[in-house]
Protein backbone atom coordinates (compact mmCIF):
# COMPACT_ATOMS: atom_id res chain seq x y z
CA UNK A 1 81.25 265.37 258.72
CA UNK A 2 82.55 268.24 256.31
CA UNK A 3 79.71 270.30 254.97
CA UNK A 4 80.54 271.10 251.32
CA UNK A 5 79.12 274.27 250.20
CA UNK A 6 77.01 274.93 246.74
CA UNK A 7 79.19 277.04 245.52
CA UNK A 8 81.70 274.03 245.52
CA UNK A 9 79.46 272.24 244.37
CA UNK A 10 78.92 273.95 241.04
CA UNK A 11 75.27 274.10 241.37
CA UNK A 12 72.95 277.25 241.53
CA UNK A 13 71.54 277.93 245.35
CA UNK A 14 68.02 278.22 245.98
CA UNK A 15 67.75 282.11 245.67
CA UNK A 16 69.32 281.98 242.30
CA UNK A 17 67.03 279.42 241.09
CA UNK A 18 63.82 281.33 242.07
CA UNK A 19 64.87 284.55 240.17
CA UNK A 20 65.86 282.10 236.93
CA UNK A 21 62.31 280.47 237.26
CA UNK A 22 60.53 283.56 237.72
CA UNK A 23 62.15 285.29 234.30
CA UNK A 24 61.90 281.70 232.84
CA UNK A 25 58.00 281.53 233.62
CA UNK A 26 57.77 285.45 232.52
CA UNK A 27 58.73 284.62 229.12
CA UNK A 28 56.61 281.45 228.86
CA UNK A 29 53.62 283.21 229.80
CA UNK A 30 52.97 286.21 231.39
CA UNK A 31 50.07 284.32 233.85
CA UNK A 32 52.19 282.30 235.46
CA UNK A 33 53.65 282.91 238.78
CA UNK A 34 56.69 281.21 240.98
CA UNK A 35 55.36 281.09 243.99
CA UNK A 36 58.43 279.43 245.72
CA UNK A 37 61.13 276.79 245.63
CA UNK A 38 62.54 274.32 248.18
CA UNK A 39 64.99 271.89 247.62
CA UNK A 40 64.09 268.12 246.51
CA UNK A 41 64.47 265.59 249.10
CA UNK A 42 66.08 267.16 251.61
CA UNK A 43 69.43 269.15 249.93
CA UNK A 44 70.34 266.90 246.88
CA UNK A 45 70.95 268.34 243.54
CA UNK A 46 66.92 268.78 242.59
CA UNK A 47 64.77 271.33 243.95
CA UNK A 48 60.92 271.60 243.35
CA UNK A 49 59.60 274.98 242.06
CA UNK A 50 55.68 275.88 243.02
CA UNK A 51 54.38 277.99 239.65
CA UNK A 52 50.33 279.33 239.90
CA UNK A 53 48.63 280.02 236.63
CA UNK A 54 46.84 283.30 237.05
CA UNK A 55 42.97 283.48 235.43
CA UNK A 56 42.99 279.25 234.55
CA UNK A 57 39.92 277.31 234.92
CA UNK A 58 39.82 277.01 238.45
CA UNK A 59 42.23 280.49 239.31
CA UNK A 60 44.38 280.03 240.26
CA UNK A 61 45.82 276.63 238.88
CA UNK A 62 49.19 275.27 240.18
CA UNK A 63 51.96 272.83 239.42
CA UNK A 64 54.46 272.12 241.07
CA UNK A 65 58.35 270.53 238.90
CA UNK A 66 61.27 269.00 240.29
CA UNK A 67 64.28 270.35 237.93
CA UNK A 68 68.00 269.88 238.38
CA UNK A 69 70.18 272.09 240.08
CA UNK A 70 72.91 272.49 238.28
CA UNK A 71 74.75 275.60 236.45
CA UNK A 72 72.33 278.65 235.07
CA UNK A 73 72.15 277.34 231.54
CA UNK A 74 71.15 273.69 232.26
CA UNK A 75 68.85 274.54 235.19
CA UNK A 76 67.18 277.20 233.05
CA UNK A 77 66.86 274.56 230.30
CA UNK A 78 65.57 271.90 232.39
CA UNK A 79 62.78 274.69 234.25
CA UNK A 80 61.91 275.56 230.15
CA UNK A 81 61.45 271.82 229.56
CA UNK A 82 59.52 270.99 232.38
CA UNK A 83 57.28 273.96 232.64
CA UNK A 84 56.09 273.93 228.84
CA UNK A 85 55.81 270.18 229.69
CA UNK A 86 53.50 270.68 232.66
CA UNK A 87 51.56 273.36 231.12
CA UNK A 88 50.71 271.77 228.05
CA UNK A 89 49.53 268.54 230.18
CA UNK A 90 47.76 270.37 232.61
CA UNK A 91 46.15 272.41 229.80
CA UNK A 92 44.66 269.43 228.05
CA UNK A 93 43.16 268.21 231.03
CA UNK A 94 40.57 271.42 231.34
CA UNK A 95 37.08 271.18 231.32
């Protein structure tokens, strides 16, 4: 079996996802923090990003989205998408 590599592949590897997450979840909100990212479901084109929300009702707060991996300008769309998504749902379910 021929192992094909990302780079073939067209999508972004797992180190270049964490750095466009972490600038990504900068700009949303200066709180929240990527604590790490693995890939979905054992190497297919998903990976799930852990994000803590600094000074939230019960500090720290986190979520946890499964984006895309794909090139830098979808994955960074889909990690906007899904972040604002998560906040704003996890926001309206405080105390």
């Amino acid at each position: 079996m021929a192992f094909t590599s990302i780079r073939e592949t067209g999508w972004m590897d797992v180190p270049e996802i964490v750095e466009l997450s972490r600038r990504v979840a900068r700009g949303i909100d200066p709180r929240l923090h990527v604590e790490g990212v693995t890939s979905a479901d054992g190497g297919t084109g998903r990976v799930e990003i852990l994000v803590t929300i600094a000074g939230c009702h019960r500090d720290p707060c986190a979520l946890v989205i499964n984006v895309r991996r794909a090139d830098q300008q979808s994955t960074k769309v889909d990690i906007e998408g899904q972040l604002t998504e998560a906040i704003a749902g996890h926001l309206s379910r405080q105390p």
